[in-house]
Each structure stands twice: as C-alpha cells, then as structure tokens.
PDB file of N, CA and C in Angstrom:
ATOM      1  N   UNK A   1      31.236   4.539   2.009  1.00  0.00           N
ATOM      2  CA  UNK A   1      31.155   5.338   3.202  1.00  0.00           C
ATOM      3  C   UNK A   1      31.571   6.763   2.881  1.00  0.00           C
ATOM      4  N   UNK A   2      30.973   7.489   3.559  1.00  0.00           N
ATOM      5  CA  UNK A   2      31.399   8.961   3.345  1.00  0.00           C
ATOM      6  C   UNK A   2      31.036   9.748   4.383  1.00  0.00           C
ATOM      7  N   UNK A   3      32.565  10.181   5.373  1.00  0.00           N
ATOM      8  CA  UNK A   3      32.881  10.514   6.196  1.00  0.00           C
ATOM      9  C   UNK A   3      32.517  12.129   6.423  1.00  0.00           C
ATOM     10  N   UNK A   4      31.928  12.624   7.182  1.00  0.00           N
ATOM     11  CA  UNK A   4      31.163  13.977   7.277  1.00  0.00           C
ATOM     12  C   UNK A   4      32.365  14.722   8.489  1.00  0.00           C
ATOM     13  N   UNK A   5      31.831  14.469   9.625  1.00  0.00           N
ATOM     14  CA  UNK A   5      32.833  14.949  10.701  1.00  0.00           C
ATOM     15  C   UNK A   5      32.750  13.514  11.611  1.00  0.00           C
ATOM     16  N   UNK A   6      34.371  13.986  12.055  1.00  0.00           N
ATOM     17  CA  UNK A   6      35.195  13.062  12.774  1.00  0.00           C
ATOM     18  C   UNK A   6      34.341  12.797  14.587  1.00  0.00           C
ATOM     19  N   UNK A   7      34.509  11.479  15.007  1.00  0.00           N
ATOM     20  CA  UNK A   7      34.239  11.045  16.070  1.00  0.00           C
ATOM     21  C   UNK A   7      34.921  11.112  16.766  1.00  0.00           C
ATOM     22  N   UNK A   8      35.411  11.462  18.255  1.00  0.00           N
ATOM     23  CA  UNK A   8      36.692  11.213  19.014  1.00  0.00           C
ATOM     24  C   UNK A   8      36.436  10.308  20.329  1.00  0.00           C
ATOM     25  N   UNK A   9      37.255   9.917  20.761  1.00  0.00           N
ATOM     26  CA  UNK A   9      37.470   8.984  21.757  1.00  0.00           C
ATOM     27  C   UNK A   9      36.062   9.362  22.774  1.00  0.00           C
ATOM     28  N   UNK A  10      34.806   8.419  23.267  1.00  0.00           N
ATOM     29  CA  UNK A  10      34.479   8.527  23.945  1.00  0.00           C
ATOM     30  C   UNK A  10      33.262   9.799  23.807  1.00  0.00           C
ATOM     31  N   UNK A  11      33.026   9.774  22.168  1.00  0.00           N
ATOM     32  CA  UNK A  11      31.744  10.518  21.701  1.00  0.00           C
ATOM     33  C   UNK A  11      30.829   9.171  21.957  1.00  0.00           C
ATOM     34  N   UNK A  12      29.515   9.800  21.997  1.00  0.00           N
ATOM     35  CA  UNK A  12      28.604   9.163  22.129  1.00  0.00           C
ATOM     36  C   UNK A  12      27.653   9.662  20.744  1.00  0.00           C
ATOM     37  N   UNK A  13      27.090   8.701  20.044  1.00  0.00           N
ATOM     38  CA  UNK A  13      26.892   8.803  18.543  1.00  0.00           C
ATOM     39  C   UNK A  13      25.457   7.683  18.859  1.00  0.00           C
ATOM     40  N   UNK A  14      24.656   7.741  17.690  1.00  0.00           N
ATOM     41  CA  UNK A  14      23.322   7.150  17.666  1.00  0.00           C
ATOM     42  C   UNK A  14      23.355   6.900  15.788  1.00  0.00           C
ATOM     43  N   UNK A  15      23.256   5.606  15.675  1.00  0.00           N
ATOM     44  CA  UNK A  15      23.298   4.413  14.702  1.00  0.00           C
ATOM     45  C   UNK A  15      22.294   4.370  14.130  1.00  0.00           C
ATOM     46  N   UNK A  16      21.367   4.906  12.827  1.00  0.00           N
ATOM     47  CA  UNK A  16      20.159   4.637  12.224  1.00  0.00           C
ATOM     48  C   UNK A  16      20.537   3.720  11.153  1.00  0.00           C
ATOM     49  N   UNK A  17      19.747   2.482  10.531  1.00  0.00           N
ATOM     50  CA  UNK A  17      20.107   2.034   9.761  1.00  0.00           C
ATOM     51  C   UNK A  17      18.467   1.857   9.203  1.00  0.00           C
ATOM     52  N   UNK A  18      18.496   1.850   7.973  1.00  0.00           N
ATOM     53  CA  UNK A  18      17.475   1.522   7.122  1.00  0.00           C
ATOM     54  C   UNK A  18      17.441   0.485   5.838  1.00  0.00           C
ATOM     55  N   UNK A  19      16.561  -0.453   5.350  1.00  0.00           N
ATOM     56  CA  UNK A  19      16.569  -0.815   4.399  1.00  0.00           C
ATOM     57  C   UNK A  19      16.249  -0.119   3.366  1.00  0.00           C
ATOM     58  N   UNK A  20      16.677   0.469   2.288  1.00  0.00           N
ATOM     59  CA  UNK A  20      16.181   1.384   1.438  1.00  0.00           C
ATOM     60  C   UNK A  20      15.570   0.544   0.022  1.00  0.00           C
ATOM     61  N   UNK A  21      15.916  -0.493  -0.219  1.00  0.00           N
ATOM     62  CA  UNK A  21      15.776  -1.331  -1.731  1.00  0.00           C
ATOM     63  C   UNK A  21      15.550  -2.929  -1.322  1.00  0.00           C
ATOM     64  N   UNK A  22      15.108  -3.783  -2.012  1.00  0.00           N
ATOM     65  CA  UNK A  22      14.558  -5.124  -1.835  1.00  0.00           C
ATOM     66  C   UNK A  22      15.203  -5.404  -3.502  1.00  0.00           C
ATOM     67  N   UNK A  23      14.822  -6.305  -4.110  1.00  0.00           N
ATOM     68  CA  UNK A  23      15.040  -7.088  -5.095  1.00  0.00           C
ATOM     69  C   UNK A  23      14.509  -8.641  -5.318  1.00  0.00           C
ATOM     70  N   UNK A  24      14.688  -9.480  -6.164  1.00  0.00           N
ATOM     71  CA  UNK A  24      15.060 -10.628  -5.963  1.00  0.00           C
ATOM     72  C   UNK A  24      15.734 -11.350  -5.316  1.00  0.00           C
ATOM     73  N   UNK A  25      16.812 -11.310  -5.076  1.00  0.00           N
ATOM     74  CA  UNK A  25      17.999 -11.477  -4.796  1.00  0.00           C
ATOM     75  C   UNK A  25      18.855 -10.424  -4.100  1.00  0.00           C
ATOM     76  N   UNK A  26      18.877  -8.952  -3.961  1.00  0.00           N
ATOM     77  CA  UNK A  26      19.578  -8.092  -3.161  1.00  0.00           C
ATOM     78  C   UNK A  26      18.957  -7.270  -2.086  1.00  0.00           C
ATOM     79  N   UNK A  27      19.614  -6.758  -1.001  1.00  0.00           N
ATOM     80  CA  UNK A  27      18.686  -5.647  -0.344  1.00  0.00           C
ATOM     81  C   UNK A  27      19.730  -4.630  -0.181  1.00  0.00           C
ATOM     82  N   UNK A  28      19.562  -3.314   0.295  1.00  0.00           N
ATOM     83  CA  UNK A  28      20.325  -2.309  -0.386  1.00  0.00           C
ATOM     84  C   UNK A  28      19.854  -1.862   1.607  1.00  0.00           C
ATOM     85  N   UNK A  29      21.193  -1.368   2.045  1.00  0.00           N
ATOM     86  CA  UNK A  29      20.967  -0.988   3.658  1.00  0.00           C
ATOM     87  C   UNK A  29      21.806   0.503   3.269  1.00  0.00           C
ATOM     88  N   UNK A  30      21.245   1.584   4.234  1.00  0.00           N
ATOM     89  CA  UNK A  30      21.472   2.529   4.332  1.00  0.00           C
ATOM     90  C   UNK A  30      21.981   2.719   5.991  1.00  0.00           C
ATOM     91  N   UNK A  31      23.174   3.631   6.299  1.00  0.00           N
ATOM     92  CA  UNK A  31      23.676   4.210   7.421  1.00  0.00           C
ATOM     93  C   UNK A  31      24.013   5.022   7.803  1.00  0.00           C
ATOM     94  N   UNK A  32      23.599   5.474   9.190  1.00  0.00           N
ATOM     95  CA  UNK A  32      23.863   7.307   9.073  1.00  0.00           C
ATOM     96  C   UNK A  32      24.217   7.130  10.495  1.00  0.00           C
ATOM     97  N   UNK A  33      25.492   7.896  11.165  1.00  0.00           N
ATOM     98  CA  UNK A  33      26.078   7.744  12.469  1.00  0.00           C
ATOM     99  C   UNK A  33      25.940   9.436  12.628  1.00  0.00           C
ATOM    100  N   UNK A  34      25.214   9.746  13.618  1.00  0.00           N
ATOM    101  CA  UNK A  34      25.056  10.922  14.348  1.00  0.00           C
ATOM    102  C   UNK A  34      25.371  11.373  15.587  1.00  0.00           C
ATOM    103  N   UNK A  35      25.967  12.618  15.701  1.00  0.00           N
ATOM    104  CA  UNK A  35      27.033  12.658  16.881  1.00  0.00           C
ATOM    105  C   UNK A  35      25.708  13.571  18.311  1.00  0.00           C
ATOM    106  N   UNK A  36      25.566  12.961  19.801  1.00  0.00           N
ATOM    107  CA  UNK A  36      24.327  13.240  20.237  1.00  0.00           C
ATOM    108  C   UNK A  36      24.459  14.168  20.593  1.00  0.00           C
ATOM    109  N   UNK A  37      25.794  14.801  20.824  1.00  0.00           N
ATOM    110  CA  UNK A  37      26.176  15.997  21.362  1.00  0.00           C
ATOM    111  C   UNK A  37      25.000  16.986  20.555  1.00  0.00           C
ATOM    112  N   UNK A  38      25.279  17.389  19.218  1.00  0.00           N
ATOM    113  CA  UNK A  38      24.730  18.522  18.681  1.00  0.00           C
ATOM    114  C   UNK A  38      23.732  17.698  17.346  1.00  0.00           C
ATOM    115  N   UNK A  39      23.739  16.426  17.386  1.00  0.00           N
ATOM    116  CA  UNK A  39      23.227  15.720  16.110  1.00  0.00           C
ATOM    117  C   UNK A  39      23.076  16.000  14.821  1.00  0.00           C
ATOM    118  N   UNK A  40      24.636  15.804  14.581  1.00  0.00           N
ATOM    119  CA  UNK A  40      25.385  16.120  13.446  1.00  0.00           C
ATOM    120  C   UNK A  40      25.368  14.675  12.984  1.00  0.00           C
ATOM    121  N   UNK A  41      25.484  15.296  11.494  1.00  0.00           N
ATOM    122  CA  UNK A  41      25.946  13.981  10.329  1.00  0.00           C
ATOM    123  C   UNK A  41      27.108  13.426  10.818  1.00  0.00           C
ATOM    124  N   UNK A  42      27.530  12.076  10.951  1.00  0.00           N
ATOM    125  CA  UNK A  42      29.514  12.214  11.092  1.00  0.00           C
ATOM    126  C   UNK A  42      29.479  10.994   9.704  1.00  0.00           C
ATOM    127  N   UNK A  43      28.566  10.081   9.460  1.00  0.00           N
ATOM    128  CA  UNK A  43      28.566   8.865   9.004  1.00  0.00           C
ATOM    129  C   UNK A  43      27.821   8.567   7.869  1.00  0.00           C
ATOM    130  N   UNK A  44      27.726   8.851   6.885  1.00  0.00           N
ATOM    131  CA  UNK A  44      26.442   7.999   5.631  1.00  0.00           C
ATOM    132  C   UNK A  44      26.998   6.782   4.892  1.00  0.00           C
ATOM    133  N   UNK A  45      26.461   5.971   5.012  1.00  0.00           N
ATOM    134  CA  UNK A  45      26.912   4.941   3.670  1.00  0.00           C
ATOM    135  C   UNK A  45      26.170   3.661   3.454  1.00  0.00           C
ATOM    136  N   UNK A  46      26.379   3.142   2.606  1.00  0.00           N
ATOM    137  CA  UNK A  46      25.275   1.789   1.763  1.00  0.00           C
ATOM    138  C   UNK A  46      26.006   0.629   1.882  1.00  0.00           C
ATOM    139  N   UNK A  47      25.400  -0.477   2.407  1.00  0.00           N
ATOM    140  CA  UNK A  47      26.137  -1.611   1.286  1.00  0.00           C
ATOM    141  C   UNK A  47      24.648  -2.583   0.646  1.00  0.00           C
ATOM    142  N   UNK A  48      25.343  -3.542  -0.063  1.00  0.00           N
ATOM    143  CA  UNK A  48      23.959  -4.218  -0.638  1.00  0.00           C
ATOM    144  C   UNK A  48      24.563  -5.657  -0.147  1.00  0.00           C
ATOM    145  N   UNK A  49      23.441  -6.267  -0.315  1.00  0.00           N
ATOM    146  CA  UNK A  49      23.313  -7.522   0.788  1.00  0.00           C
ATOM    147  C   UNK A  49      22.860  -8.405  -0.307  1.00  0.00           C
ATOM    148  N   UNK A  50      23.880  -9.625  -0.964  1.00  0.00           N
ATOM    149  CA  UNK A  50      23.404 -10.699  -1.886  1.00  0.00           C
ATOM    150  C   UNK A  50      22.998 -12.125  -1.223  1.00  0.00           C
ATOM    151  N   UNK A  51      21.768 -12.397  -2.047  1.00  0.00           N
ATOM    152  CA  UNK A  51      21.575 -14.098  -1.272  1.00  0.00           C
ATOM    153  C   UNK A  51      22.432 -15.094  -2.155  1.00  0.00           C
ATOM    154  N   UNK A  52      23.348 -15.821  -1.527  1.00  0.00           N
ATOM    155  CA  UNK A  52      23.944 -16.688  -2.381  1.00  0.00           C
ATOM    156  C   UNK A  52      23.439 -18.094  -2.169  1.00  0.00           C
ATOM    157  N   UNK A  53      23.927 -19.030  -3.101  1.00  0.00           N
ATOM    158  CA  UNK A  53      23.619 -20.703  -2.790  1.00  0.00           C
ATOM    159  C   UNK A  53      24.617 -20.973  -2.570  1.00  0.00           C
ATOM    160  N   UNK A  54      24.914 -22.803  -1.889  1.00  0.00           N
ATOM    161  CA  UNK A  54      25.724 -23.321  -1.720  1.00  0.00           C
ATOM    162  C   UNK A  54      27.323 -23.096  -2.828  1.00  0.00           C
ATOM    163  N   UNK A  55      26.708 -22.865  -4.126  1.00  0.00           N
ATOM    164  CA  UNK A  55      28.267 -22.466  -4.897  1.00  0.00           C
ATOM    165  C   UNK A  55      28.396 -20.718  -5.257  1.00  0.00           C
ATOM    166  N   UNK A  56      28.152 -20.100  -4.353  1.00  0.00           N
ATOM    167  CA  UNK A  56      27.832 -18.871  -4.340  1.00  0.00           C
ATOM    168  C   UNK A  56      27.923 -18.074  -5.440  1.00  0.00           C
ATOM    169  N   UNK A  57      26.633 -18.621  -6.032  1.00  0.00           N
ATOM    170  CA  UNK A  57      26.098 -17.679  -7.115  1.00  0.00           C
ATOM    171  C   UNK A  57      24.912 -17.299  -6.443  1.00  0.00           C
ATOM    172  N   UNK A  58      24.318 -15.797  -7.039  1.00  0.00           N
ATOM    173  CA  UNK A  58      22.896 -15.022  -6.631  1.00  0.00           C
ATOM    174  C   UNK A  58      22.182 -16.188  -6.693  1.00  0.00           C
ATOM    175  N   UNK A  59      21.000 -16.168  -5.533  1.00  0.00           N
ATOM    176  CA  UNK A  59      19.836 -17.108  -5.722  1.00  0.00           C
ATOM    177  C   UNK A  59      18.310 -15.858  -5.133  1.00  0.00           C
ATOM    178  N   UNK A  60      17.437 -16.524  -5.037  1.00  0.00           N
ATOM    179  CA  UNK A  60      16.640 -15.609  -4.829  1.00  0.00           C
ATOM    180  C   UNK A  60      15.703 -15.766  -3.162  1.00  0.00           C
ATOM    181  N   UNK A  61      15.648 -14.161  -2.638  1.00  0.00           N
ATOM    182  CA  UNK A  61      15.845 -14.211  -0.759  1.00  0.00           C
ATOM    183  C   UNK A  61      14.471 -15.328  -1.026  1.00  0.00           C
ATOM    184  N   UNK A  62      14.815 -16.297   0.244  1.00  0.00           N
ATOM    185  CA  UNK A  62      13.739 -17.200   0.616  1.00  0.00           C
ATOM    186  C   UNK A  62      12.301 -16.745   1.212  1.00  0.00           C
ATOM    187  N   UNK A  63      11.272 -17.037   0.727  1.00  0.00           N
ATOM    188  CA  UNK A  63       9.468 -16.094   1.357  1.00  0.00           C
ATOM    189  C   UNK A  63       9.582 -15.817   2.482  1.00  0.00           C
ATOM    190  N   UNK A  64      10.104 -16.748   3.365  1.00  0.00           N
ATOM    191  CA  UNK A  64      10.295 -16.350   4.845  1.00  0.00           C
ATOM    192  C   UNK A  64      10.628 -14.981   5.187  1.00  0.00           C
ATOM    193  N   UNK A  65      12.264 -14.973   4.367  1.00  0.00           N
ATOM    194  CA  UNK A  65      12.757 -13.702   4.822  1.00  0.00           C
ATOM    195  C   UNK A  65      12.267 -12.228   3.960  1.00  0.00           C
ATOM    196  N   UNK A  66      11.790 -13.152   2.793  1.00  0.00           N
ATOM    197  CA  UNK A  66      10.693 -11.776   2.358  1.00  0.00           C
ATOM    198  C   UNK A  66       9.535 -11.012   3.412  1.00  0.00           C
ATOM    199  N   UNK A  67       8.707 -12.122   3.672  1.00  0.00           N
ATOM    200  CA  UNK A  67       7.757 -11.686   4.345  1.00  0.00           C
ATOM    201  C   UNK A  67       8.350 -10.707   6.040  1.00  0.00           C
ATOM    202  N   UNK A  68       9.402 -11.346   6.398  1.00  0.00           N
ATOM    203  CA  UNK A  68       9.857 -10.083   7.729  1.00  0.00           C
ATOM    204  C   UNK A  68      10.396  -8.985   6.812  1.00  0.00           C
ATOM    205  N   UNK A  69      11.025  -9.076   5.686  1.00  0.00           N
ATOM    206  CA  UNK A  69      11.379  -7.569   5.084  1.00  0.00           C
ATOM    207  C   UNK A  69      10.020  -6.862   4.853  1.00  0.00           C
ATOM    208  N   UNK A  70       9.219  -7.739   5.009  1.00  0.00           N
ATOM    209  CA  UNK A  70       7.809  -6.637   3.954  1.00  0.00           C
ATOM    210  C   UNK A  70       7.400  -6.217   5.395  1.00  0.00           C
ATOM    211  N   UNK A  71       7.269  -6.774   6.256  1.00  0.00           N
ATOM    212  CA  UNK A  71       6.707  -6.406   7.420  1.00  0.00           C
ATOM    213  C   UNK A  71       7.504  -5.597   8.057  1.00  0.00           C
ATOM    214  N   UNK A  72       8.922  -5.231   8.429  1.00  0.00           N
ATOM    215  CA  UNK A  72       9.742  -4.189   8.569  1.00  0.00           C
ATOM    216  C   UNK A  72       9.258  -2.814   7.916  1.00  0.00           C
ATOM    217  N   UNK A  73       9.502  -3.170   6.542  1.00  0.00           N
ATOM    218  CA  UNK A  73       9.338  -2.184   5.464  1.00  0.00           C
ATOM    219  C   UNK A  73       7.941  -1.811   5.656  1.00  0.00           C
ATOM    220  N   UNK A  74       6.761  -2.071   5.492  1.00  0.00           N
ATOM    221  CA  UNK A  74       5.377  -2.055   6.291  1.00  0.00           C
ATOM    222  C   UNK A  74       5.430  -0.651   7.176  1.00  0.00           C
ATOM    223  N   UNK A  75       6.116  -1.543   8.132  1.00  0.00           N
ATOM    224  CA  UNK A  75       5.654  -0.484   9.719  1.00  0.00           C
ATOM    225  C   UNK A  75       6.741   0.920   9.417  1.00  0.00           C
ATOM    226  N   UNK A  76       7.653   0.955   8.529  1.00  0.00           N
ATOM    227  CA  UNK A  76       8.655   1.927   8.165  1.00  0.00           C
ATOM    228  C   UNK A  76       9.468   2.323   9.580  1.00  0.00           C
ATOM    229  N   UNK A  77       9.888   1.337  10.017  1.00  0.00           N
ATOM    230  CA  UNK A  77      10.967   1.247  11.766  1.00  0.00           C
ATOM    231  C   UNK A  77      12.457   1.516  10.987  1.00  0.00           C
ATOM    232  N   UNK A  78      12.751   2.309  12.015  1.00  0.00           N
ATOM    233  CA  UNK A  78      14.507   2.253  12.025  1.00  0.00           C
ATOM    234  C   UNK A  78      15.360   1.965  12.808  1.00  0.00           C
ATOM    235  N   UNK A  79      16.193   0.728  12.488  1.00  0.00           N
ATOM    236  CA  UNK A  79      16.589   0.211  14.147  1.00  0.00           C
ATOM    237  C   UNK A  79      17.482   1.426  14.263  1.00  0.00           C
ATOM    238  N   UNK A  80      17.536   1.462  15.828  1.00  0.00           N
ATOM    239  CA  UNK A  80      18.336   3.067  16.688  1.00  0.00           C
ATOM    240  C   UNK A  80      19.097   2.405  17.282  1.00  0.00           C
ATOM    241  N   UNK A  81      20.334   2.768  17.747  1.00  0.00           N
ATOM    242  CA  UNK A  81      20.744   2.178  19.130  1.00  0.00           C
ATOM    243  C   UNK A  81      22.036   3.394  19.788  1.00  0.00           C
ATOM    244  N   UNK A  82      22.429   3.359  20.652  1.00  0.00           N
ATOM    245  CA  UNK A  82      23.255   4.470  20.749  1.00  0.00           C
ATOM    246  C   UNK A  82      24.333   3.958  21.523  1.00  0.00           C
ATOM    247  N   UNK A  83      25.566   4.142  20.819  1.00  0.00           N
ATOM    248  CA  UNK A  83      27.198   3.476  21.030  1.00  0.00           C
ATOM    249  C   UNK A  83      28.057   4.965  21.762  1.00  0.00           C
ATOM    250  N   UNK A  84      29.062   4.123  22.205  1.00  0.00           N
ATOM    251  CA  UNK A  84      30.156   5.009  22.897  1.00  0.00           C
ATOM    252  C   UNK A  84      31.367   4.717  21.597  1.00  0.00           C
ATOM    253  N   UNK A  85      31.530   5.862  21.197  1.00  0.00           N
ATOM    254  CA  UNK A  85      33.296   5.778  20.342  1.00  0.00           C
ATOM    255  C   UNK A  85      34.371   5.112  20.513  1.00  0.00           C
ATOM    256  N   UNK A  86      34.983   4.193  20.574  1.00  0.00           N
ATOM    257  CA  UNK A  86      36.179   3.791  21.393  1.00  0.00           C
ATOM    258  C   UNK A  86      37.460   4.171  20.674  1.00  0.00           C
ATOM    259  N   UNK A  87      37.434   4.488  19.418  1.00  0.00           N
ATOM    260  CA  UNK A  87      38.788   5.211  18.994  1.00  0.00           C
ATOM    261  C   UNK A  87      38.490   6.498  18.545  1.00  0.00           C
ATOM    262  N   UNK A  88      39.492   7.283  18.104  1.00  0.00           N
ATOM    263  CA  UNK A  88      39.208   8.383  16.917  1.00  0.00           C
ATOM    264  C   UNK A  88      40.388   8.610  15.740  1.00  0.00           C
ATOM    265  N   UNK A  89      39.806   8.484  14.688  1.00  0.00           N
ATOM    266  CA  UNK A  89      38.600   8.574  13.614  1.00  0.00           C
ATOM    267  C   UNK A  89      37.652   7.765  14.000  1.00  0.00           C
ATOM    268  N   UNK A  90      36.687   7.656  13.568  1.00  0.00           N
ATOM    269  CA  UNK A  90      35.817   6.005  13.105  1.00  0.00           C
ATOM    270  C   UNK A  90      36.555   5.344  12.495  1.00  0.00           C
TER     271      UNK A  90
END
C-alpha cells in the first residue's frame, strides 16, 4: 500500500479495483482510493491472489473461474463503488 493523502472522518472516497495479471495459479489486483471531493489519489496498492489445494500448496485457478476472469478482463470493467470514511487515517 502506498499512502498518497490522508482521508478524514466522513470523506467520501470512490474504490477502483482492477485485475491487472492472471497466471496459472495467481491473479495480481490493483487499488486506487480517490477522494470525490477534488479526485485525488489518497490510496494505490496490489495484492496477489494464490489458488491453493486442500494442503495449501499453489494449484492451478479452476476453467470455471478462468473463463469469468477472461470475460471480466474481455469487457475491461472496473468495479466502482463509493464509501463514506469512518475513521481518519485509512
């Protein structure tokens, strides 16, 4: 995570998240929290997403959930949604 500018109590901010990477086995999500007031950066950061098996070692994502990533990734959508702050910092 890497913190841009601070949120305060009762900002109202808008949530983009993207899949940026696929793999075998990983998907790589991107996040960016923007403040609506003036739609500023406040938020960027990644995490990566592993498929595990029952003894959680990497296994590889099941076709199913391939095929809704390809079809996401396809239409190039970014889920949006827009939150109220409830503390400050983030």
């Amino acid at each position: 995570m890497k913190y841009l500018s601070p949120l305060k109590r009762r900002d109202s901010f808008v949530l983009k998240m993207k899949i940026s990477e696929v793999s075998a086995t990983r998907m790589r999500f991107e996040y960016y929290i923007f403040k609506l007031t003036n739609k500023e950066l406040a938020l960027e950061g990644t995490s990566v997403v592993v498929w595990l098996d029952e003894n959680l070692r990497p296994t590889r994502i099941p076709t199913e959930a391939k095929l809704k990533l390809k079809s996401y990734l396809d239409n190039g959508s970014v889920e949006e949604s827009i939150h109220v702050a409830e503390s400050s910092p983030i």
